[in-house]
N, C-alpha and C. Protein backbone atom coordinates (compact mmCIF):
# COMPACT_ATOMS: atom_id res chain seq x y z
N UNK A 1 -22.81 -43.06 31.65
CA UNK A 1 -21.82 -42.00 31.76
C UNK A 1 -22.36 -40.81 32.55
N UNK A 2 -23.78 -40.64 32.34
CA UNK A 2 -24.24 -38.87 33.10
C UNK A 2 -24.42 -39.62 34.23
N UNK A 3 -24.61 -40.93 35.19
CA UNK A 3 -24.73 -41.77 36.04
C UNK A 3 -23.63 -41.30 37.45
N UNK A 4 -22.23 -41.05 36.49
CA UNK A 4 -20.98 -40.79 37.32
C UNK A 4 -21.20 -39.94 38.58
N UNK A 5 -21.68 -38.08 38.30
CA UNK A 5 -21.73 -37.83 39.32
C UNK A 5 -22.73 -38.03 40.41
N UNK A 6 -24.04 -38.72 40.01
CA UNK A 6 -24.93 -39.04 40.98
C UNK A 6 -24.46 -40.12 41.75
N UNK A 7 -23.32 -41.12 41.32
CA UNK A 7 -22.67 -42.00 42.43
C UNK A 7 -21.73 -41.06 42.70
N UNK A 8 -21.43 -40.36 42.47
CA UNK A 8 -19.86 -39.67 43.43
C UNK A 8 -20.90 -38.58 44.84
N UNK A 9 -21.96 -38.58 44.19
CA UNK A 9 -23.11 -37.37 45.39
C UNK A 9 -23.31 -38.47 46.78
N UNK A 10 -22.97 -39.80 45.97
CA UNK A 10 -23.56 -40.93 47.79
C UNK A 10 -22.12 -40.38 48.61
N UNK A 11 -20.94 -40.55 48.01
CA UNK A 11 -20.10 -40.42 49.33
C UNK A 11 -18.70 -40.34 48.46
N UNK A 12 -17.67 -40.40 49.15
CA UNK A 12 -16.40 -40.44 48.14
C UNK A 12 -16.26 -42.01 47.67
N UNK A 13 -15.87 -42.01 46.45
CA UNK A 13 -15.93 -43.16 45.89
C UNK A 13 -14.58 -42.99 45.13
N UNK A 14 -13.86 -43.74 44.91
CA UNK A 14 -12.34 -43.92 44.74
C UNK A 14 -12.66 -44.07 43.36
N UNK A 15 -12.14 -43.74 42.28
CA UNK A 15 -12.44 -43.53 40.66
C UNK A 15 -12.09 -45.66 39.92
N UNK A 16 -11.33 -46.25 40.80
CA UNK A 16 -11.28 -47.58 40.40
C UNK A 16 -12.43 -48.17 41.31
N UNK A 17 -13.18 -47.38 41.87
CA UNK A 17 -14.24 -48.45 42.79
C UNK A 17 -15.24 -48.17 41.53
N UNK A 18 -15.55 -47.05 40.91
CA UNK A 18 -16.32 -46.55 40.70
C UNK A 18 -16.69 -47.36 39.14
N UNK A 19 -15.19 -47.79 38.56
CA UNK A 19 -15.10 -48.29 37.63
C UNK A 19 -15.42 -50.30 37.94
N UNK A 20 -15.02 -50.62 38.97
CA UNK A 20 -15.61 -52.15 39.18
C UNK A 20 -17.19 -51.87 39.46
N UNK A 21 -17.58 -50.71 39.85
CA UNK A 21 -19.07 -50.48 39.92
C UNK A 21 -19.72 -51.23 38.49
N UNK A 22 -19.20 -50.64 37.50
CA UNK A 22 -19.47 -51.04 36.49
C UNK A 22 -19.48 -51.80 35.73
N UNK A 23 -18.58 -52.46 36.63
CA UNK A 23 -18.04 -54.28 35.64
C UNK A 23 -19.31 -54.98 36.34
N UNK A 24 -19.49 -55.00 37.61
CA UNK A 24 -20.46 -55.69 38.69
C UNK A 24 -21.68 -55.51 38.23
N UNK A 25 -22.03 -54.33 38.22
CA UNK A 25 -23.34 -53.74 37.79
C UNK A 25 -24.38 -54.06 36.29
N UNK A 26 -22.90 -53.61 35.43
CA UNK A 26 -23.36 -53.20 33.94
C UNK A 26 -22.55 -54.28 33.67
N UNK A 27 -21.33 -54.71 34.03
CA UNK A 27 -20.96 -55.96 32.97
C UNK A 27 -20.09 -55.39 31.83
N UNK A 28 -19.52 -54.14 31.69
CA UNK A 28 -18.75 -53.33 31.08
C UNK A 28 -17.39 -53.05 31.91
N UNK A 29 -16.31 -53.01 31.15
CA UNK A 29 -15.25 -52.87 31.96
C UNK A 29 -14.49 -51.04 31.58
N UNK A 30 -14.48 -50.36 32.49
CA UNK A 30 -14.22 -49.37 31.93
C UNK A 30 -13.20 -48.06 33.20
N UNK A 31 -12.22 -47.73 31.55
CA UNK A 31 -10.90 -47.38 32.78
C UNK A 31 -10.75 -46.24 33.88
N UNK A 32 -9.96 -46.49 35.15
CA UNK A 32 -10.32 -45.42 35.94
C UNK A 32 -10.43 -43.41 35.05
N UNK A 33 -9.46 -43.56 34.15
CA UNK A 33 -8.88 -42.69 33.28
C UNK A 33 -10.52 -41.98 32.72
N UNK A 34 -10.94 -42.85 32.10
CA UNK A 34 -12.33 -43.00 31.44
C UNK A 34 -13.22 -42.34 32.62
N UNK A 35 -13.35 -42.79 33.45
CA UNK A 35 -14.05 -42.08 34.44
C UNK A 35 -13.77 -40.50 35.09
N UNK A 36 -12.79 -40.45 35.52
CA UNK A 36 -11.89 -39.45 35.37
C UNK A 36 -12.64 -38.24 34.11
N UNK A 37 -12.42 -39.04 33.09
CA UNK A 37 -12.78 -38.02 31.73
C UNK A 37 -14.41 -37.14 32.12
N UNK A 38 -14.89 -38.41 32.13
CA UNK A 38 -16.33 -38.42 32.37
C UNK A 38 -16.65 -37.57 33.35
N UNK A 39 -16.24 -37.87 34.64
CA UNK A 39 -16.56 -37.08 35.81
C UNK A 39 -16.29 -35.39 35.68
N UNK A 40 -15.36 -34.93 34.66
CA UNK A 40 -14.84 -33.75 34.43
C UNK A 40 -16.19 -33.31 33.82
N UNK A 41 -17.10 -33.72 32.87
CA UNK A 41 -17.37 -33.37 32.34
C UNK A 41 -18.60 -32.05 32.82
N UNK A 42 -19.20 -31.27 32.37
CA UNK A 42 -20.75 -30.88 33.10
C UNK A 42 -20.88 -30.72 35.13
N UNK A 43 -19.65 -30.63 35.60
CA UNK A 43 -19.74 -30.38 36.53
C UNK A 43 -20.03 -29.36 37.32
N UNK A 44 -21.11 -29.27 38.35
CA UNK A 44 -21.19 -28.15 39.40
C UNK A 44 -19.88 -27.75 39.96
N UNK A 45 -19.58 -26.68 40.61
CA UNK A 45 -18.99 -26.11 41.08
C UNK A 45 -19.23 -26.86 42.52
N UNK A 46 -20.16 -26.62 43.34
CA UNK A 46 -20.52 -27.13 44.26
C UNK A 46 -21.51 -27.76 44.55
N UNK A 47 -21.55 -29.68 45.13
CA UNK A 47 -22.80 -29.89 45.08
C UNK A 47 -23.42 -29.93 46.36
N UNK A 48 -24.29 -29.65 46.49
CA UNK A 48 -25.44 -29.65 47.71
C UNK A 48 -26.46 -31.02 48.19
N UNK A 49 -26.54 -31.34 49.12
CA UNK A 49 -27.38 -32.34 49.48
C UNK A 49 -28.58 -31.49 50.19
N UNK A 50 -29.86 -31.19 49.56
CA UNK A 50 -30.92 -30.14 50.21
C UNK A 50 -31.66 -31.63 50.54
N UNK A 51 -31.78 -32.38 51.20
CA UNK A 51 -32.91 -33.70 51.39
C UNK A 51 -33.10 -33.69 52.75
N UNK A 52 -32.59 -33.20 53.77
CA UNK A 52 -32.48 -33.21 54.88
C UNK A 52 -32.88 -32.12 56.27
N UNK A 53 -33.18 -32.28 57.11
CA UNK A 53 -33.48 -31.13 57.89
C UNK A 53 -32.34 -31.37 58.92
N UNK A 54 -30.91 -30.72 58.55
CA UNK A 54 -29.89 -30.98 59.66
C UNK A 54 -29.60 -30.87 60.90
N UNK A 55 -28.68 -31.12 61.43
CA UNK A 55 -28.73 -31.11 63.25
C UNK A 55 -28.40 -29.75 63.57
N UNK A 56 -27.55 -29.39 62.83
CA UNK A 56 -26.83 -27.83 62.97
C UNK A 56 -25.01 -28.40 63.46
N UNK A 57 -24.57 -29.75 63.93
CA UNK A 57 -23.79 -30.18 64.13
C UNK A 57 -22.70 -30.97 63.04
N UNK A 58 -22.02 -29.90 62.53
CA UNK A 58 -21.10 -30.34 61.32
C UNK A 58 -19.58 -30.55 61.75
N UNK A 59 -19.00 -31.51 60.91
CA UNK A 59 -17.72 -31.72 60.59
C UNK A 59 -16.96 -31.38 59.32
N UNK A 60 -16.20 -30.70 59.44
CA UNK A 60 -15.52 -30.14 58.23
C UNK A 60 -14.35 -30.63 57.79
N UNK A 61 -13.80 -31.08 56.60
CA UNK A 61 -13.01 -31.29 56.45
C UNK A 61 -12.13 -31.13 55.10
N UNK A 62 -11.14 -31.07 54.50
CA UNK A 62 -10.45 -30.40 53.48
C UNK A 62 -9.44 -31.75 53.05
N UNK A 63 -9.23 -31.86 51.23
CA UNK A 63 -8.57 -33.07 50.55
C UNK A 63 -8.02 -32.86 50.16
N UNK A 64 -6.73 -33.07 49.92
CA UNK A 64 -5.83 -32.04 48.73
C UNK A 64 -5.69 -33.32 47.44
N UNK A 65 -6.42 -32.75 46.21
CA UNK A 65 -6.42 -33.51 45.17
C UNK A 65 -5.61 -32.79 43.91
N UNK A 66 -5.42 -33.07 43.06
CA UNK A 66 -4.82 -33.03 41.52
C UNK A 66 -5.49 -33.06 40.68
N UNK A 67 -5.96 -32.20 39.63
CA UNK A 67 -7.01 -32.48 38.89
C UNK A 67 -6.15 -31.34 37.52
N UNK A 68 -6.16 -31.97 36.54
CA UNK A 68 -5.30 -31.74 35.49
C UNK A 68 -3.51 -31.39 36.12
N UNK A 69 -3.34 -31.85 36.78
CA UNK A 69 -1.80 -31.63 37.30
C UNK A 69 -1.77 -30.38 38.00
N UNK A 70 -3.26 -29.88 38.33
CA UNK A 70 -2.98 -28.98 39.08
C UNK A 70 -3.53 -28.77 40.83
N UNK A 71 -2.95 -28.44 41.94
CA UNK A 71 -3.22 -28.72 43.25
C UNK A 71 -4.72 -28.00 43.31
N UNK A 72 -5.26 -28.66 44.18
CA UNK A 72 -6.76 -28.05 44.38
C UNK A 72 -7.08 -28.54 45.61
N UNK A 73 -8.00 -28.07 46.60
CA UNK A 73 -8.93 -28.52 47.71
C UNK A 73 -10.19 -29.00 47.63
N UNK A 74 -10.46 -30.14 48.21
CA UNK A 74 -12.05 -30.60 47.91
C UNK A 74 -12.57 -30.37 49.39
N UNK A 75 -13.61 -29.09 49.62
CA UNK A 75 -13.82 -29.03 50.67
C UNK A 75 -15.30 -29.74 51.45
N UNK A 76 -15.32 -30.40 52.03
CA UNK A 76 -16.25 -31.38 52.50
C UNK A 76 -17.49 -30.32 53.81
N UNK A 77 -18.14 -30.28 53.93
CA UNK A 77 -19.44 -30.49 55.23
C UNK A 77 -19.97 -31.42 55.49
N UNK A 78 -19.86 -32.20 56.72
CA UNK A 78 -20.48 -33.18 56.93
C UNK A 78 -21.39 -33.41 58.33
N UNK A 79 -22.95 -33.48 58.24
CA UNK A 79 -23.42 -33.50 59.47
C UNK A 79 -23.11 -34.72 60.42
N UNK A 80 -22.72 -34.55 61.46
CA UNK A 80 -22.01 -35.27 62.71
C UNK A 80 -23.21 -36.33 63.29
N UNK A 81 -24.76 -35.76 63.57
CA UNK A 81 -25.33 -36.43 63.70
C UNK A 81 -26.00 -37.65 62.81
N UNK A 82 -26.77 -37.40 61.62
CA UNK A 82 -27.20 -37.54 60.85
C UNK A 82 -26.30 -38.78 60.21
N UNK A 83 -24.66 -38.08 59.88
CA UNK A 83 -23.83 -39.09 59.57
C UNK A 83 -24.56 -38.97 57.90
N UNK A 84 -24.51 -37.62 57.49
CA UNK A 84 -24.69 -38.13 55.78
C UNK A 84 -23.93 -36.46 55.33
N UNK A 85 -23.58 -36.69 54.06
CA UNK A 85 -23.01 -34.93 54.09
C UNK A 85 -23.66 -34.32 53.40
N UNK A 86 -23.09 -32.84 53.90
CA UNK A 86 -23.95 -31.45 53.64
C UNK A 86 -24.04 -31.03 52.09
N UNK A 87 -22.31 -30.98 51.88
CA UNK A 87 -22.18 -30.00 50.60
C UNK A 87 -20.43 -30.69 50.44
N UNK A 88 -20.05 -30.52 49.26
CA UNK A 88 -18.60 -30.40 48.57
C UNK A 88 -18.81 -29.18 47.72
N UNK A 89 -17.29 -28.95 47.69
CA UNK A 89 -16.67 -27.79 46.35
C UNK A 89 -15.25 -28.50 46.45
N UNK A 90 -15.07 -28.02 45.32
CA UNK A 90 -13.66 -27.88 44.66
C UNK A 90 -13.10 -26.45 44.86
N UNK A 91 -11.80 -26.21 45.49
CA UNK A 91 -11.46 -24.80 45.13
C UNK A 91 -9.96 -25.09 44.87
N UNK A 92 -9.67 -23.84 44.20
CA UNK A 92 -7.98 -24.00 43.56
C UNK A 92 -6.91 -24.11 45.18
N UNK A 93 -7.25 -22.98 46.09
CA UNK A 93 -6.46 -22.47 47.25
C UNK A 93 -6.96 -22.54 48.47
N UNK A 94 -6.55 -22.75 49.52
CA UNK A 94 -7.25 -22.91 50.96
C UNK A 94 -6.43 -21.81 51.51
N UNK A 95 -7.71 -20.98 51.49
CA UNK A 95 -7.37 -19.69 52.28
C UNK A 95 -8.88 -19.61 52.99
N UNK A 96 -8.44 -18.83 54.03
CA UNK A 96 -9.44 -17.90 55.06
C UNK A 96 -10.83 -17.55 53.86
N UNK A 97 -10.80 -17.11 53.13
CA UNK A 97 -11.77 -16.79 52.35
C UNK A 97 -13.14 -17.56 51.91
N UNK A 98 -12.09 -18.81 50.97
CA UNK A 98 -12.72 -20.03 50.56
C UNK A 98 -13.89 -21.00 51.76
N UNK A 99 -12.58 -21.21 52.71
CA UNK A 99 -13.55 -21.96 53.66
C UNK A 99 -14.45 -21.18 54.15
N UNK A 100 -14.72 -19.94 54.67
CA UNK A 100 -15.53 -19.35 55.20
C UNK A 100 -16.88 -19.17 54.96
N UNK A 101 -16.77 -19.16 53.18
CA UNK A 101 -17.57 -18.59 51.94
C UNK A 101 -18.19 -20.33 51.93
N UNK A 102 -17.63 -21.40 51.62
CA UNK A 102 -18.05 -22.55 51.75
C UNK A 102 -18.74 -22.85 52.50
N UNK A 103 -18.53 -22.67 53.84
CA UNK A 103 -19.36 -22.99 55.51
C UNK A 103 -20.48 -22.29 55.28
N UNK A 104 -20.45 -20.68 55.27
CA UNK A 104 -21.73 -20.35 55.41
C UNK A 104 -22.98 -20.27 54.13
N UNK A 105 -22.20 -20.72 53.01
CA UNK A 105 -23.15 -20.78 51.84
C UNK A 105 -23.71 -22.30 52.02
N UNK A 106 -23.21 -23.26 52.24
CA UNK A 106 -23.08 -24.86 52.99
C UNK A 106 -24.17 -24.47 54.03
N UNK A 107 -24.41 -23.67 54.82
CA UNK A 107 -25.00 -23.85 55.95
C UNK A 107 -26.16 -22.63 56.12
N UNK A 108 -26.33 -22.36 54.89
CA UNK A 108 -27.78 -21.23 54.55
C UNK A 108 -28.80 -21.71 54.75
N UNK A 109 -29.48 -21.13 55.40
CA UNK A 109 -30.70 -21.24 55.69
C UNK A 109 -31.05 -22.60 56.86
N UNK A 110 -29.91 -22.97 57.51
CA UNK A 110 -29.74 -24.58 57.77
C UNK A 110 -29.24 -23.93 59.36
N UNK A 111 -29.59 -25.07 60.56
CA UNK A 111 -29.17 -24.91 61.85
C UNK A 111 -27.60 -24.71 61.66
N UNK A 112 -26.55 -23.85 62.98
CA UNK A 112 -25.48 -24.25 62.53
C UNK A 112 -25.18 -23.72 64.17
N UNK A 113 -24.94 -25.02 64.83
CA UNK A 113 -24.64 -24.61 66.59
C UNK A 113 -23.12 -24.83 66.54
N UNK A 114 -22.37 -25.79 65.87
CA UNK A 114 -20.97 -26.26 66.23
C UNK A 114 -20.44 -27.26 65.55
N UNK A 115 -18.75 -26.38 64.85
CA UNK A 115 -18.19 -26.89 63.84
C UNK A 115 -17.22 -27.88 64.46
N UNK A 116 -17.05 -29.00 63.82
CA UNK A 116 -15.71 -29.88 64.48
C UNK A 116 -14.69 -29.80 63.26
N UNK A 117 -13.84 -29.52 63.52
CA UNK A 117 -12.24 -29.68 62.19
C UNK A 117 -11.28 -30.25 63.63
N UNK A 118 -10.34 -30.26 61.96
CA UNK A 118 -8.57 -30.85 62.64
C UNK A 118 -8.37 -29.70 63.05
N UNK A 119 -6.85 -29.94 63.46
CA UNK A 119 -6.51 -28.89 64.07
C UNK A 119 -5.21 -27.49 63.17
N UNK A 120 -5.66 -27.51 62.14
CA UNK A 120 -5.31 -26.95 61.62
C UNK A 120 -5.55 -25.63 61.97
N UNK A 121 -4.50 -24.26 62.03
CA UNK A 121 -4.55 -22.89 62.89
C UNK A 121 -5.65 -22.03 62.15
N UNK A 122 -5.70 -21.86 60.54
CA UNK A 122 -7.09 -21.06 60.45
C UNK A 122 -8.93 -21.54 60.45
N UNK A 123 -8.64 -22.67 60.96
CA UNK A 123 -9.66 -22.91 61.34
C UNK A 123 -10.39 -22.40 62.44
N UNK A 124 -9.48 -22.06 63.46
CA UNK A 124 -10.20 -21.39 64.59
C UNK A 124 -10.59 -20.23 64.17
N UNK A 125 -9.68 -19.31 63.37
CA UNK A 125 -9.82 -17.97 62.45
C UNK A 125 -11.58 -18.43 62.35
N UNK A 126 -11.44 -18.76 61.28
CA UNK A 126 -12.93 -19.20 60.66
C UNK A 126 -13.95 -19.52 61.21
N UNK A 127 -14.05 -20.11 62.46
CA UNK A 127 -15.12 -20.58 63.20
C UNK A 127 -15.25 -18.95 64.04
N UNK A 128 -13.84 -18.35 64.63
CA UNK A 128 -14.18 -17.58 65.42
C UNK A 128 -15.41 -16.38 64.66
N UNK A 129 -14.61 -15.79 63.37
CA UNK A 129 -15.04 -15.02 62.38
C UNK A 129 -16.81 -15.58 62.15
N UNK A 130 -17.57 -16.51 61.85
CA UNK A 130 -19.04 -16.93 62.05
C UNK A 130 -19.63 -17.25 63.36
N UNK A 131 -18.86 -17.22 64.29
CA UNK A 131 -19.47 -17.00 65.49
C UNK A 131 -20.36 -18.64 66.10
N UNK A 132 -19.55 -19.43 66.22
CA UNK A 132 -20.44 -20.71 66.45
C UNK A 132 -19.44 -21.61 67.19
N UNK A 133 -19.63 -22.46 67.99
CA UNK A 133 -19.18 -23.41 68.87
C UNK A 133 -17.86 -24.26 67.84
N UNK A 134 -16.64 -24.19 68.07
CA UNK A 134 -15.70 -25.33 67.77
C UNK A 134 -14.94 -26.45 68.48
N UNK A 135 -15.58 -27.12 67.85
CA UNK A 135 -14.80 -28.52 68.50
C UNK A 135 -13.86 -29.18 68.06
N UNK A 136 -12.67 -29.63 68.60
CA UNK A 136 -11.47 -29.83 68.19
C UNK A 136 -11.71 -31.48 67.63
N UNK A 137 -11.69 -32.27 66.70
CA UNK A 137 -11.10 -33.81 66.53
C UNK A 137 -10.58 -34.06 67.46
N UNK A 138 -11.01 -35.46 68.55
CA UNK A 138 -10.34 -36.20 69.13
C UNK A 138 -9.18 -36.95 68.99
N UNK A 139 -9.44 -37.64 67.25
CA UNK A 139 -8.37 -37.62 66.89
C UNK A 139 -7.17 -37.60 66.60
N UNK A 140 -7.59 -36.49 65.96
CA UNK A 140 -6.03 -35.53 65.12
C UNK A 140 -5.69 -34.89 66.85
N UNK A 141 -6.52 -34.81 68.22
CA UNK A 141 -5.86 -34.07 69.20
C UNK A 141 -4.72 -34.63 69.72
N UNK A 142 -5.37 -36.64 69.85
CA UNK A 142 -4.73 -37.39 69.98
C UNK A 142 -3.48 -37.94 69.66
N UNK A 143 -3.67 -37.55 67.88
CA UNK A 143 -2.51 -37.79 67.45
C UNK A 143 -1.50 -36.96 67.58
N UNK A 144 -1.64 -35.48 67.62
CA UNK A 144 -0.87 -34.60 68.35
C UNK A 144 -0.28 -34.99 69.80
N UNK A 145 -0.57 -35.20 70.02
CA UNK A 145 -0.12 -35.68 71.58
C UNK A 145 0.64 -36.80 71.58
N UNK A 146 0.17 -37.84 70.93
CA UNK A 146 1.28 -38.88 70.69
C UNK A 146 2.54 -38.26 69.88
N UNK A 147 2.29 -37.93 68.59
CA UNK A 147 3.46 -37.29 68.65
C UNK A 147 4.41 -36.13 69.26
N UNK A 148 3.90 -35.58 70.12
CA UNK A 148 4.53 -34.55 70.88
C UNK A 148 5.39 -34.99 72.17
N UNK A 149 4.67 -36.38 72.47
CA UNK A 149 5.17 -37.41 73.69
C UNK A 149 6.45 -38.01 72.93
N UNK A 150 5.83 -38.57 71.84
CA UNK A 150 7.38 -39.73 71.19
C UNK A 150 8.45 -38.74 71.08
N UNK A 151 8.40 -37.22 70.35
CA UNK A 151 9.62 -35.95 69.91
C UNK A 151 10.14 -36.04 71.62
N UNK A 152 9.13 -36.00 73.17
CA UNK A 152 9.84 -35.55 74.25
C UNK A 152 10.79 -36.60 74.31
N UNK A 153 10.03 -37.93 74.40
CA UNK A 153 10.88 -39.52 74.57
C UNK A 153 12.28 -39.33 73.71
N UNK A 154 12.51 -38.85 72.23
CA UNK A 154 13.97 -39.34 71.99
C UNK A 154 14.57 -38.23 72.38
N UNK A 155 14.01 -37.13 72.62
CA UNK A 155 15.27 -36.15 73.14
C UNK A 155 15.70 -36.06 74.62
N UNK A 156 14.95 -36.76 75.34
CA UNK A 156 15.40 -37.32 76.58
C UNK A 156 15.84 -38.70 76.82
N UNK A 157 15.43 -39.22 75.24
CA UNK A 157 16.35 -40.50 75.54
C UNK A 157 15.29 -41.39 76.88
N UNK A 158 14.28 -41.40 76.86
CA UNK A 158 13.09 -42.30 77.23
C UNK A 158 12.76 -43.57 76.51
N UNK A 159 13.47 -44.62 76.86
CA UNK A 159 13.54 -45.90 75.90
C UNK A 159 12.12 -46.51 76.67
N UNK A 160 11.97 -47.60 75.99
CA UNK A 160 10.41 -48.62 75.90
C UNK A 160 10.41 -48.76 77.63
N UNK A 161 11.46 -49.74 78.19
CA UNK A 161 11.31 -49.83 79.56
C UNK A 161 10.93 -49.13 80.68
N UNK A 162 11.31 -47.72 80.45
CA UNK A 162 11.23 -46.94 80.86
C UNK A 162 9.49 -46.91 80.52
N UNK A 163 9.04 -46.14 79.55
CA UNK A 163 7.69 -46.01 79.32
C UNK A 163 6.86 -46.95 79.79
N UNK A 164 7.16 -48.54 79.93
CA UNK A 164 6.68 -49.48 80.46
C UNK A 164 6.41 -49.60 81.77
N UNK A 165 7.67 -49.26 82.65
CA UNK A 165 7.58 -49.41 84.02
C UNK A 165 6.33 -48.12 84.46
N UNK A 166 7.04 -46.93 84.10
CA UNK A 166 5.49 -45.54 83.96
C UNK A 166 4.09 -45.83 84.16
N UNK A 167 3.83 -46.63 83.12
CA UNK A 167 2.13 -47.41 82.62
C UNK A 167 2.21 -48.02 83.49
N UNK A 168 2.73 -49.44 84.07
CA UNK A 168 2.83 -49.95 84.94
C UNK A 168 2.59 -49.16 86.31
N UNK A 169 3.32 -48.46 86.77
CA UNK A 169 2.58 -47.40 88.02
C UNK A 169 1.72 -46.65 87.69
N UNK A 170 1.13 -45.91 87.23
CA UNK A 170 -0.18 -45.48 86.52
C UNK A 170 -1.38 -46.14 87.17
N UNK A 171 -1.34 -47.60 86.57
CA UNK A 171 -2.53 -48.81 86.42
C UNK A 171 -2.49 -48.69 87.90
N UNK A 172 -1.35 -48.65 89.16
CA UNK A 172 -1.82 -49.38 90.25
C UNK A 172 -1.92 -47.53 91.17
């Protein structure tokens, strides 16, 4: 049971993975609910991964979870190079404040050249406000763009053929 949060510190682990962990492992069958309980219990506020000497190159990112029926943010740091993460918190609200206070307490004493997030609008706030390189998700840029192309396509009434023949001159 005190086991729980040192597997939730490797990475996100889905609360029914966490529970076949245990059927596999231990040979005990035990409910996501149960885990849930457990995981509540004795918890940090925020946990830290200090094992590492980082790149200074992070990815940030934000979860919107439920935890007693009530909305909350799980805010993530994750180094880009390295590919292992920095720090989590839990906070009730995603405001300008929170993330800011997260990043640079997350990134004390630690390199910090350039943040990557979605593209969510106070994020630039936030990066601009600490003063460090932001890089947009390819992504989420991407996916913006696709959808900004499909909204032009039905209001001009741009059917498949059309888009087809396009690509088609493009390629040559």
């Amino acid at each position: 049971m005190d086991k729980i949060p040192e597997i939730m510190k490797i990475g996100y682990q889905s609360l029914r993975k966490i529970s076949k962990y245990f059927e596999i492992f231990l040979g005990i069958r035990v409910s996501h609910q149960t885990i849930k309980n457990w995981s509540n219990k004795n918890h940090k506020e925020t946990i830290n991964n200090e094992e590492f000497e980082y790149s200074g190159y992070y990815v940030y990112d934000e979860q919107f979870l439920r935890l007693n029926g009530v909305k909350h943010y799980r805010l993530t740091l994750f180094d880009a190079i390295l590919n292992v993460p920095v720090s989590e918190r839990i906070v009730c609200r995603r405001i300008l404040k929170n993330t800011k206070k997260f990043i640079l307490d997350s990134t004390k004493n630690k390199p910090l050249i350039c943040l990557t997030t979605d593209l969510f609008p106070m994020y630039r706030n936030v990066v601009d406000e600490i003063g460090v390189n932001h890089q947009l998700c390819i992504f989420h840029l991407f996916q913006t763009i696709n959808h900004k192309l499909k909204g032009y396509c039905r209001r001009n009434k741009i059917n498949k053929n059309k888009k087809n023949i396009s690509m088609k001159m493009r390629k040559n």
